[in-house]
PDB file of N, CA and C in Angstrom:
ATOM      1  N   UNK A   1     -27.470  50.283  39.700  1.00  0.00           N
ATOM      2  CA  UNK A   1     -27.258  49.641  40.977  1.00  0.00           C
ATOM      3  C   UNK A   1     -27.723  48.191  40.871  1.00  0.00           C
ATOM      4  N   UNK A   2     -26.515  47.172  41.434  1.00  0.00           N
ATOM      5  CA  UNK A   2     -27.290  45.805  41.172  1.00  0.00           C
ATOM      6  C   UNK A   2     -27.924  45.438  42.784  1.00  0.00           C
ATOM      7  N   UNK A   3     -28.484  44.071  42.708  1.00  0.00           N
ATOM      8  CA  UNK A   3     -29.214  43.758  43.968  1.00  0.00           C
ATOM      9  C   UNK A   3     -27.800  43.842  45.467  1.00  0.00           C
ATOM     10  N   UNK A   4     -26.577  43.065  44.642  1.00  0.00           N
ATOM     11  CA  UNK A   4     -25.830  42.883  45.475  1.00  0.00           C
ATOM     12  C   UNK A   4     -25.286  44.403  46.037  1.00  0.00           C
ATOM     13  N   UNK A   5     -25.552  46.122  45.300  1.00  0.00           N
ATOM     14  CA  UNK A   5     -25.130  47.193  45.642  1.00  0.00           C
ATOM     15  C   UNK A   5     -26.353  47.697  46.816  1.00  0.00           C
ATOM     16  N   UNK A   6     -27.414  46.884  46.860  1.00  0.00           N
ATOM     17  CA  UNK A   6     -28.642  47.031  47.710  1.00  0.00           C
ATOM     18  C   UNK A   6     -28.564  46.755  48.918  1.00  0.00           C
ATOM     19  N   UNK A   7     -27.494  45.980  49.465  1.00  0.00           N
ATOM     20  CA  UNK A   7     -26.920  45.225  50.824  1.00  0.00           C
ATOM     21  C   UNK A   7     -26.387  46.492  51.576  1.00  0.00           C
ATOM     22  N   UNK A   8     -26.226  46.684  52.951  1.00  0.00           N
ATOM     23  CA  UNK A   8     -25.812  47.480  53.850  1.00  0.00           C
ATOM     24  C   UNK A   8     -24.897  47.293  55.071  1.00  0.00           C
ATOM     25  N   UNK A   9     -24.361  47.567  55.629  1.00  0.00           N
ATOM     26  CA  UNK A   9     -24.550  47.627  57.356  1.00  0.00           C
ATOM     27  C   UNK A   9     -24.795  48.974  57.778  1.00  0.00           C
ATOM     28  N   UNK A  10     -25.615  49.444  58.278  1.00  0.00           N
ATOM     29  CA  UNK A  10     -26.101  50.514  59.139  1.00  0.00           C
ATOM     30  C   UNK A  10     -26.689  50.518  60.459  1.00  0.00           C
ATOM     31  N   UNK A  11     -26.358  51.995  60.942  1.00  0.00           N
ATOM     32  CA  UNK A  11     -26.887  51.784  62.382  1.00  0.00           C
ATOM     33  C   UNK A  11     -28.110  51.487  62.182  1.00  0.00           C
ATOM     34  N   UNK A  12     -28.774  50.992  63.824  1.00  0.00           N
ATOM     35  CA  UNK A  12     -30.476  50.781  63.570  1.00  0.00           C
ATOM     36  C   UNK A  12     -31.240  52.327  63.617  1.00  0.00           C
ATOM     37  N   UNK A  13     -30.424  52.709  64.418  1.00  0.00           N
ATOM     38  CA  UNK A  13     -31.780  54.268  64.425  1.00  0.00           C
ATOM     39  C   UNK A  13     -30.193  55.273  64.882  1.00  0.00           C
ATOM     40  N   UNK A  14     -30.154  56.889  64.410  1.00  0.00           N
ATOM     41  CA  UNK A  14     -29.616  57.498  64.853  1.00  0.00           C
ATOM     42  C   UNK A  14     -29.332  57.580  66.452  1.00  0.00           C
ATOM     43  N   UNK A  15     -28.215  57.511  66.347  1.00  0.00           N
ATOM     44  CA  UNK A  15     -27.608  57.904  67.903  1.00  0.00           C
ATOM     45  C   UNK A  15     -26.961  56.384  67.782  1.00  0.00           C
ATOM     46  N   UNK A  16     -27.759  55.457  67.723  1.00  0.00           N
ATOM     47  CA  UNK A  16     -27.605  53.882  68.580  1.00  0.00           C
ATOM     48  C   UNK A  16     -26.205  53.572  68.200  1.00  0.00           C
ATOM     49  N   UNK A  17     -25.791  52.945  68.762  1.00  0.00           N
ATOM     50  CA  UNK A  17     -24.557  52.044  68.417  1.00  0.00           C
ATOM     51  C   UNK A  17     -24.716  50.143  68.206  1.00  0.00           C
ATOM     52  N   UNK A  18     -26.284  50.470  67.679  1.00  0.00           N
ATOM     53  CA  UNK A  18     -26.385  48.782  67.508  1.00  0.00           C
ATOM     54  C   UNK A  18     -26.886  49.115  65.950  1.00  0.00           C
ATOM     55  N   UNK A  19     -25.520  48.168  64.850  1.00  0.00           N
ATOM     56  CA  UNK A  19     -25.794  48.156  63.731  1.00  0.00           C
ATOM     57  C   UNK A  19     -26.631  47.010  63.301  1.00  0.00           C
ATOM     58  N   UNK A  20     -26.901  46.690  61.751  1.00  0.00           N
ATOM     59  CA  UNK A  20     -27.523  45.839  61.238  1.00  0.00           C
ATOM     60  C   UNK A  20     -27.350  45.650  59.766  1.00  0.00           C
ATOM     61  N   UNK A  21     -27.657  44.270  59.199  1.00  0.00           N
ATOM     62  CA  UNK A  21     -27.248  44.805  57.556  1.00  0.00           C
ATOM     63  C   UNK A  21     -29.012  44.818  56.938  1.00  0.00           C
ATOM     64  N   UNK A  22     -28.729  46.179  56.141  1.00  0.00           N
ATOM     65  CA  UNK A  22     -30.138  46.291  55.722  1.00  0.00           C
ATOM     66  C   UNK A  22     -30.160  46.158  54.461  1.00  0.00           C
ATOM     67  N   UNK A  23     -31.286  45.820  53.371  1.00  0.00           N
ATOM     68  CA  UNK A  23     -31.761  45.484  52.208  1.00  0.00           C
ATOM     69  C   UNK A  23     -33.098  46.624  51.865  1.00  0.00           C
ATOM     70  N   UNK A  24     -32.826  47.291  50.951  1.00  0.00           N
ATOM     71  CA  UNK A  24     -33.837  48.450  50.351  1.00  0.00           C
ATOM     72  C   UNK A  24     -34.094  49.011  51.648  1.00  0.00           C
ATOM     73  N   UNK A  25     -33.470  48.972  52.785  1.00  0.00           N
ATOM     74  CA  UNK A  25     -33.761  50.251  53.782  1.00  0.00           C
ATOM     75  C   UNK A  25     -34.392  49.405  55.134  1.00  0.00           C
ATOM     76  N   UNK A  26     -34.860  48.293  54.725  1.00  0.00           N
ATOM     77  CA  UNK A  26     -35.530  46.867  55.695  1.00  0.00           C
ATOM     78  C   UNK A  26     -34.054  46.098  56.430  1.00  0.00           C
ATOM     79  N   UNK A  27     -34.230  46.521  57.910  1.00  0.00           N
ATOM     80  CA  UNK A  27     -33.202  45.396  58.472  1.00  0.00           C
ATOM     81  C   UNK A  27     -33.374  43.795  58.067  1.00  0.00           C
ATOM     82  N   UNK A  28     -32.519  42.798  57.887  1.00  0.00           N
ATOM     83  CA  UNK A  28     -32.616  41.543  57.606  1.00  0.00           C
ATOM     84  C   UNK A  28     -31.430  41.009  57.928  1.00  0.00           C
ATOM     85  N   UNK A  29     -31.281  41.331  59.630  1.00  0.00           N
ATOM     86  CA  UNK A  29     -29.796  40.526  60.580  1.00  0.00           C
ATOM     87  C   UNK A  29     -30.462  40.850  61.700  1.00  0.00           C
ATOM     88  N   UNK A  30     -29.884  40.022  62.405  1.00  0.00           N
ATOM     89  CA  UNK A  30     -29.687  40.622  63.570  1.00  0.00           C
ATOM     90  C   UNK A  30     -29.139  41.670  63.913  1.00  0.00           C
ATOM     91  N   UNK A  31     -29.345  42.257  65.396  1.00  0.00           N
ATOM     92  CA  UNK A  31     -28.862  43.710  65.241  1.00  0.00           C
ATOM     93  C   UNK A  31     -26.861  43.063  66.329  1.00  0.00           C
ATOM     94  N   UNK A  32     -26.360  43.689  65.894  1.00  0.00           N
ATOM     95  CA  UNK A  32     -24.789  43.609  67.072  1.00  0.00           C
ATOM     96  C   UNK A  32     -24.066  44.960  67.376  1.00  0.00           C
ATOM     97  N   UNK A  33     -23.436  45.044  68.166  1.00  0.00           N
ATOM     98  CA  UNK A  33     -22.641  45.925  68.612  1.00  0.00           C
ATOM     99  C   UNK A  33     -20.922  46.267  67.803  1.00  0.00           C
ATOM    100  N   UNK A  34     -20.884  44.859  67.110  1.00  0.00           N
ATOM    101  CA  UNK A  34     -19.975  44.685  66.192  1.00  0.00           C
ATOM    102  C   UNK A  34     -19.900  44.613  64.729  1.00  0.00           C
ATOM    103  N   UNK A  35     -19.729  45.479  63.967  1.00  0.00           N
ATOM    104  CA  UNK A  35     -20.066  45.473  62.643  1.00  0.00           C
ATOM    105  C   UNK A  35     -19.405  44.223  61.960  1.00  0.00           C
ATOM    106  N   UNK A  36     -18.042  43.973  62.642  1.00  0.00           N
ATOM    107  CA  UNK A  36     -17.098  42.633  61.979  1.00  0.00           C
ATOM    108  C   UNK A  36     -18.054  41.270  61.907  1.00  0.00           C
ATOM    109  N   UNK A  37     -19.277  41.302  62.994  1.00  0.00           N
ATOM    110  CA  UNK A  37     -19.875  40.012  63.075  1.00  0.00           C
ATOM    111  C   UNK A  37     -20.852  39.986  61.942  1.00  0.00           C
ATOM    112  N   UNK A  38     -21.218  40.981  60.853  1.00  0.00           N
ATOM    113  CA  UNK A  38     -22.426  41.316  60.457  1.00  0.00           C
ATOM    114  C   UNK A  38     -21.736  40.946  58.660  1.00  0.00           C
ATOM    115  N   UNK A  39     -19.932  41.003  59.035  1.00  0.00           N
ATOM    116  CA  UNK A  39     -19.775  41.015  57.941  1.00  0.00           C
ATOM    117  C   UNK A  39     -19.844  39.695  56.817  1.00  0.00           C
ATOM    118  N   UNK A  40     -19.979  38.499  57.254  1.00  0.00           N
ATOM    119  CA  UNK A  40     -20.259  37.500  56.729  1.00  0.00           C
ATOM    120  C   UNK A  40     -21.726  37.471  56.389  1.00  0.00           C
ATOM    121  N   UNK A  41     -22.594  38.031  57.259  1.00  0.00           N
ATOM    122  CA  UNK A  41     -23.900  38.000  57.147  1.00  0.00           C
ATOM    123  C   UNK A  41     -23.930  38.438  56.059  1.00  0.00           C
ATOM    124  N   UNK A  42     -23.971  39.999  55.936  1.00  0.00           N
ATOM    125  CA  UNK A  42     -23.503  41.145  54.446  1.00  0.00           C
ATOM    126  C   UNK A  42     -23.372  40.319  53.256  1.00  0.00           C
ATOM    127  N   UNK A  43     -21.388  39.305  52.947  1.00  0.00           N
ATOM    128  CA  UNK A  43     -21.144  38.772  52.139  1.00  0.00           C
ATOM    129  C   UNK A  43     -22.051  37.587  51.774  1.00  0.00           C
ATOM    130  N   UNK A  44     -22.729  36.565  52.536  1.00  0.00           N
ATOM    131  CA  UNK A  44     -23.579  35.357  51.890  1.00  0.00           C
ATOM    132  C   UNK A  44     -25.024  36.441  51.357  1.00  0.00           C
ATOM    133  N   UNK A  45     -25.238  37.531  52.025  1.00  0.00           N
ATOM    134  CA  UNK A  45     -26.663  38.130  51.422  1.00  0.00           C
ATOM    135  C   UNK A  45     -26.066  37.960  49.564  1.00  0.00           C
ATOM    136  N   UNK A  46     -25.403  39.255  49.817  1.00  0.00           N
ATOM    137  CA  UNK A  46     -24.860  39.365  48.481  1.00  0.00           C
ATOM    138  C   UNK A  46     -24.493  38.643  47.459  1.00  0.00           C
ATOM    139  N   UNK A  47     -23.918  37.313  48.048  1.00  0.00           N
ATOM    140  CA  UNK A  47     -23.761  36.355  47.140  1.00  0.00           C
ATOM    141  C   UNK A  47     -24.883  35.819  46.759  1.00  0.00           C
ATOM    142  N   UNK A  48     -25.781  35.504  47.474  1.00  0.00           N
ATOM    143  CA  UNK A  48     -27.564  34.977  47.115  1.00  0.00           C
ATOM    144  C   UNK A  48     -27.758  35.927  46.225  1.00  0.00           C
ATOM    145  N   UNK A  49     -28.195  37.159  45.925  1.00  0.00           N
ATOM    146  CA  UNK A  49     -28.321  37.859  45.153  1.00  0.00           C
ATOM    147  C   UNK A  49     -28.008  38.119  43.775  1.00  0.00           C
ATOM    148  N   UNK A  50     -26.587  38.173  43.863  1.00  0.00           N
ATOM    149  CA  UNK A  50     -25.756  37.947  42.649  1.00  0.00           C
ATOM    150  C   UNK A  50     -25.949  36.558  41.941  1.00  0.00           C
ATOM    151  N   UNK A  51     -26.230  36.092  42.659  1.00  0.00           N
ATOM    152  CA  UNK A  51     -26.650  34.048  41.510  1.00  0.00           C
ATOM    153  C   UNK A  51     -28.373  34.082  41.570  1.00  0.00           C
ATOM    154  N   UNK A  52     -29.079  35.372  41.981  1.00  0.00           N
ATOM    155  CA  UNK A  52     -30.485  35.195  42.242  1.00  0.00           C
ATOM    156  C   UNK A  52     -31.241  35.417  40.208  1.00  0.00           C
ATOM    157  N   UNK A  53     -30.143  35.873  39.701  1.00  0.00           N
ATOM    158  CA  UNK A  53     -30.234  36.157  38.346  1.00  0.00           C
ATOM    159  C   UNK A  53     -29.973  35.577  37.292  1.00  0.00           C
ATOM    160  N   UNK A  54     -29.252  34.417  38.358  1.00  0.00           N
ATOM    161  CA  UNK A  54     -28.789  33.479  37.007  1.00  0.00           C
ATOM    162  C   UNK A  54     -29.789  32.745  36.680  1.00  0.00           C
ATOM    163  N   UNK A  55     -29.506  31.770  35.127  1.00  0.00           N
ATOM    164  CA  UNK A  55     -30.369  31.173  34.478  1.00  0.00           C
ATOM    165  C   UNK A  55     -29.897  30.798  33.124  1.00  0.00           C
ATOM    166  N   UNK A  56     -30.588  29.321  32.888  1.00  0.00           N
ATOM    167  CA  UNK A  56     -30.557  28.993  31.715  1.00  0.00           C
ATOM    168  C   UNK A  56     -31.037  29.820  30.860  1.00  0.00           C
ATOM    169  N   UNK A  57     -30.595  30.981  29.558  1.00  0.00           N
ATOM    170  CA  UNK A  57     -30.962  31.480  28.447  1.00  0.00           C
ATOM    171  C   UNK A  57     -30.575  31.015  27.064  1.00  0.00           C
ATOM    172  N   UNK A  58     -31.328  31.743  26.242  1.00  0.00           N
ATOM    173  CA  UNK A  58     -31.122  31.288  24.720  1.00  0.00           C
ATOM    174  C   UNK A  58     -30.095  32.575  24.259  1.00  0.00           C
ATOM    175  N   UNK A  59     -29.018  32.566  23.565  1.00  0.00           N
ATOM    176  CA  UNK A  59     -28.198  33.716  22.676  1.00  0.00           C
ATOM    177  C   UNK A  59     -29.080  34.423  21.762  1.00  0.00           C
ATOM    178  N   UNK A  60     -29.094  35.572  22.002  1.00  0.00           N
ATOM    179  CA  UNK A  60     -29.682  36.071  21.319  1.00  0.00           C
ATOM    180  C   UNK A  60     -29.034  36.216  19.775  1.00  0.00           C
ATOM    181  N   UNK A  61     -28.062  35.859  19.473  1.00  0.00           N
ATOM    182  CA  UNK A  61     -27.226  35.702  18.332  1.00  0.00           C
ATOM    183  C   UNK A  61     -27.261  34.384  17.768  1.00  0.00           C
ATOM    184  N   UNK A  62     -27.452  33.385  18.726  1.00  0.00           N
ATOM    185  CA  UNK A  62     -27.052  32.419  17.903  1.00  0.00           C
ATOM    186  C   UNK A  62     -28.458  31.191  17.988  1.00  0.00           C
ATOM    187  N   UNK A  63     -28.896  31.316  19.372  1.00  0.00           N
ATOM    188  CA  UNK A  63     -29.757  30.896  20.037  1.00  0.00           C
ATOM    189  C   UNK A  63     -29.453  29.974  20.955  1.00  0.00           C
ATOM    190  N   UNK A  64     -28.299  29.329  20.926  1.00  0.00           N
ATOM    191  CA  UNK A  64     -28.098  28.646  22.110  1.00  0.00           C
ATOM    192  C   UNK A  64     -27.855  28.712  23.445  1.00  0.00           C
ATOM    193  N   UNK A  65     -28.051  27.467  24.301  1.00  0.00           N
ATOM    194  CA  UNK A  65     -28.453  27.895  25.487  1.00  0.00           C
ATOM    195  C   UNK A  65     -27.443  28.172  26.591  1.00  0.00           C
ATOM    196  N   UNK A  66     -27.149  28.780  27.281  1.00  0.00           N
ATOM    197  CA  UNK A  66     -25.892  29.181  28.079  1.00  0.00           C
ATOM    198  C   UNK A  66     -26.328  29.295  29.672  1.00  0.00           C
ATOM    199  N   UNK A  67     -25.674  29.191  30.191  1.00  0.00           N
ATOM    200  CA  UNK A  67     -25.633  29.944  31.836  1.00  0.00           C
ATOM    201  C   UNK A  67     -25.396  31.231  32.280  1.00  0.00           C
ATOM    202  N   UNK A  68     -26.427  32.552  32.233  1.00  0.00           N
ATOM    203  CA  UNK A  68     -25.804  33.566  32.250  1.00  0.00           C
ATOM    204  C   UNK A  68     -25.667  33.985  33.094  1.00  0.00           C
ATOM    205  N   UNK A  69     -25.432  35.275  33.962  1.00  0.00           N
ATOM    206  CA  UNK A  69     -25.015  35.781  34.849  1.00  0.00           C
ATOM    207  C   UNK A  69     -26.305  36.348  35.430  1.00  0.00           C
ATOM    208  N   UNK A  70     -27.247  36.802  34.626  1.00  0.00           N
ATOM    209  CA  UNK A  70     -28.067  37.917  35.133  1.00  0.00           C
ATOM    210  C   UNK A  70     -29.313  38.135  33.868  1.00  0.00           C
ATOM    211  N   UNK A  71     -30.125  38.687  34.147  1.00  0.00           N
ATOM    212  CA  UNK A  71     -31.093  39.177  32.984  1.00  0.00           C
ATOM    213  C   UNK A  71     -30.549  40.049  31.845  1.00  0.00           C
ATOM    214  N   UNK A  72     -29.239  40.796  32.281  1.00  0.00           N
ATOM    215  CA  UNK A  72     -28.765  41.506  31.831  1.00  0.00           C
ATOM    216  C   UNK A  72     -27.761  40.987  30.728  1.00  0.00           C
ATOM    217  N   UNK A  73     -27.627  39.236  31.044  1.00  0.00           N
ATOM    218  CA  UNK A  73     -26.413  38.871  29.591  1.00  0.00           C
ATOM    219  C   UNK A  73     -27.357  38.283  29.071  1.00  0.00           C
ATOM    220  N   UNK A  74     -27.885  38.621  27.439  1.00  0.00           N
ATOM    221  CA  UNK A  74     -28.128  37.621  26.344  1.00  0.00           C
ATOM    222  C   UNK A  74     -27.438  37.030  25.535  1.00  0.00           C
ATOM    223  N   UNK A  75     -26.136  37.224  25.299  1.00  0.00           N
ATOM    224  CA  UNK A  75     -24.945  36.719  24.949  1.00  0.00           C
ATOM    225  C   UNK A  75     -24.152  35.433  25.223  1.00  0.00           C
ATOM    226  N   UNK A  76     -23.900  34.623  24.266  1.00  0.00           N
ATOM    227  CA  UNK A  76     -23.053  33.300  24.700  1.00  0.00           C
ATOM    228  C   UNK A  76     -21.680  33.904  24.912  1.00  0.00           C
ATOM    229  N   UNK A  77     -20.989  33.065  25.736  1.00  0.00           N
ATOM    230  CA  UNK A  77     -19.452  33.743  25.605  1.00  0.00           C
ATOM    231  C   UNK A  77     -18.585  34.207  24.083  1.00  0.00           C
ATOM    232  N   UNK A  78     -19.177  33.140  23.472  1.00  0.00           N
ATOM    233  CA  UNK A  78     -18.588  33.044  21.998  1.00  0.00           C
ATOM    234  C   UNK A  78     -19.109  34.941  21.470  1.00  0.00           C
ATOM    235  N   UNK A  79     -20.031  35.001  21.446  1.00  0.00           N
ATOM    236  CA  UNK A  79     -20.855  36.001  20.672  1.00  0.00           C
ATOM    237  C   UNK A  79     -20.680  37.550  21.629  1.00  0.00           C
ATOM    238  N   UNK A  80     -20.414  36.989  22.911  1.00  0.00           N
ATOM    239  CA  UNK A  80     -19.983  38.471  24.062  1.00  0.00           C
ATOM    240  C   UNK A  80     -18.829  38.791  23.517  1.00  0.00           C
ATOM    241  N   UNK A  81     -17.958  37.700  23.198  1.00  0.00           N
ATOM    242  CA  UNK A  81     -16.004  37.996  22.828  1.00  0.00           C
ATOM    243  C   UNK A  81     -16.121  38.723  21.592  1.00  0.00           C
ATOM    244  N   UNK A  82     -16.687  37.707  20.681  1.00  0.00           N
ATOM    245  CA  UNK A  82     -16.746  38.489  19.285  1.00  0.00           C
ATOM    246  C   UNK A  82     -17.683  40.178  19.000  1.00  0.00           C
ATOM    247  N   UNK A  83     -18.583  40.838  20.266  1.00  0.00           N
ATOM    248  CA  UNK A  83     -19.059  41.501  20.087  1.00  0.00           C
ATOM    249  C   UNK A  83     -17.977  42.610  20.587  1.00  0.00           C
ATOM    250  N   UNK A  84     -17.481  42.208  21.999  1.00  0.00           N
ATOM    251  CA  UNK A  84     -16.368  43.335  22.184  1.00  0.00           C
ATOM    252  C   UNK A  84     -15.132  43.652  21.719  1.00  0.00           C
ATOM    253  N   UNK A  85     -14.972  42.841  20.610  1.00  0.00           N
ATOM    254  CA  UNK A  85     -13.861  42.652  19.489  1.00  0.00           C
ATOM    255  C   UNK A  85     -13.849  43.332  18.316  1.00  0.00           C
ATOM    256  N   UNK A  86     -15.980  43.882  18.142  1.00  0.00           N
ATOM    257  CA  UNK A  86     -15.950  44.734  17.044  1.00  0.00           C
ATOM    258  C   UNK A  86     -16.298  46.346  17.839  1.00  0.00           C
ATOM    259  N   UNK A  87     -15.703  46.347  19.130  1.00  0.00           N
ATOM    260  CA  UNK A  87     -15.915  47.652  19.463  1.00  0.00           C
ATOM    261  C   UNK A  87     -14.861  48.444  18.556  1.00  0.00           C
ATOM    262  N   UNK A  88     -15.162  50.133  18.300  1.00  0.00           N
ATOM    263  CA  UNK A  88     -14.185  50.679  17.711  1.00  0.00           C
ATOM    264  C   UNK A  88     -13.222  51.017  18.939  1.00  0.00           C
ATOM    265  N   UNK A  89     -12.347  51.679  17.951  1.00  0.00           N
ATOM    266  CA  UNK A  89     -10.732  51.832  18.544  1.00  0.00           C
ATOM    267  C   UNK A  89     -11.589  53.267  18.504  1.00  0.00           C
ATOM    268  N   UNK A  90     -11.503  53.366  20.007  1.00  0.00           N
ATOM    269  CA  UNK A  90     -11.521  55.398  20.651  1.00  0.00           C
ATOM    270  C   UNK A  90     -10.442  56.125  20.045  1.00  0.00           C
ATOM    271  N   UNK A  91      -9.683  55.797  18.958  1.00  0.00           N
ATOM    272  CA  UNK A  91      -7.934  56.727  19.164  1.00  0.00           C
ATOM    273  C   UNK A  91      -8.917  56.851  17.547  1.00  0.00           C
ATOM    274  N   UNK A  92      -9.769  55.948  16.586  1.00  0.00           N
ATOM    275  CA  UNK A  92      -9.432  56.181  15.444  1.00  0.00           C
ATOM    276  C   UNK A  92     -10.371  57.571  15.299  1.00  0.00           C
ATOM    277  N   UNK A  93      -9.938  57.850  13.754  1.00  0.00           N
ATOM    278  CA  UNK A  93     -10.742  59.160  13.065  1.00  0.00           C
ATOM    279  C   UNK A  93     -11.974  58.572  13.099  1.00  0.00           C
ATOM    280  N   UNK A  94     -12.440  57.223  12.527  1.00  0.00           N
ATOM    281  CA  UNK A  94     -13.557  57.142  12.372  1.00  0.00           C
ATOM    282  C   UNK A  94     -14.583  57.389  13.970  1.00  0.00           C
ATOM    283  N   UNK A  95     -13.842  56.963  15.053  1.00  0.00           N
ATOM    284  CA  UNK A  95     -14.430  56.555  16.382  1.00  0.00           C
ATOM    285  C   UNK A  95     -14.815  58.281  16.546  1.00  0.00           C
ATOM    286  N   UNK A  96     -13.776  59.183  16.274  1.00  0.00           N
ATOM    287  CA  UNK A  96     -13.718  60.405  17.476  1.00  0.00           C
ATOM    288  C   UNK A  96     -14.779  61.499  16.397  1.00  0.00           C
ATOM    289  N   UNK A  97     -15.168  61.041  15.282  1.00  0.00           N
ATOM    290  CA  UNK A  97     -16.102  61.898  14.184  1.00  0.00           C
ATOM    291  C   UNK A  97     -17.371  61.154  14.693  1.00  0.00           C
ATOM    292  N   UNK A  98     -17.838  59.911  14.699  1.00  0.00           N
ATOM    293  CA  UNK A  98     -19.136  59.482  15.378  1.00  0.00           C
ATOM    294  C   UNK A  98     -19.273  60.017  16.802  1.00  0.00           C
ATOM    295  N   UNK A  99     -18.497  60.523  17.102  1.00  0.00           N
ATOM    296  CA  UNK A  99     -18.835  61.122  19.123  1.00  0.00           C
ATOM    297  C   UNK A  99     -18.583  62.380  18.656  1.00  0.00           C
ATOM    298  N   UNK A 100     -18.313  62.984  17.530  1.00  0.00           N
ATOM    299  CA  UNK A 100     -18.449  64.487  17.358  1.00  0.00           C
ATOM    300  C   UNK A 100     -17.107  65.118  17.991  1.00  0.00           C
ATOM    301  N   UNK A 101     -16.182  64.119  18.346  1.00  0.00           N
ATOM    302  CA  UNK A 101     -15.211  65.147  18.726  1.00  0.00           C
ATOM    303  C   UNK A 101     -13.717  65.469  17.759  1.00  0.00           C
TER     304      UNK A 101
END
């Protein structure tokens, strides 16, 4: 789950009909009667979030420094392309004997 899958709109309390967009379970909107008004609120959360990870890093391949997406890319583009380039082919003998099937 990333931060931006952490965003909500939910009611405030069972029964109510006044929603809100919540974060780890914590309201952080105002509350409305209209979920459509909440939905921009929702989209800029999420977008803060999603760039809350970015950052100047070093490649772990090569060492240079890039703009990545998240904690989660150590990869320059150069070295991400060329890594998913040496994925195997799922169809070959060699691929379907390493997964045992």
């Amino acid at each position: 789950m990333t931060a931006r899958d952490e965003f909500s709109i939910d009611f405030i309390a069972e029964g109510s009909a006044m929603v809100a967009v919540f974060h780890k379970g914590r309201q952080v909107s105002p509350a409305s009667r209209n979920p459509e008004k909440l939905r921009p609120i929702l989209a800029e959360k999420r977008r803060i979030a999603a760039r809350a990870g970015r950052a100047w890093r070093c490649c772990l391949s090569c060492g240079e420094r890039f703009l990545s997406e998240g904690v989660h890319q150590r990869l320059c583009a150069k070295h991400r392309s060329a890594a998913s380039a040496e994925m195997p082919d799922q169809e070959s003998p060699s691929y379907r004997s390493m997964m045992g099937k």
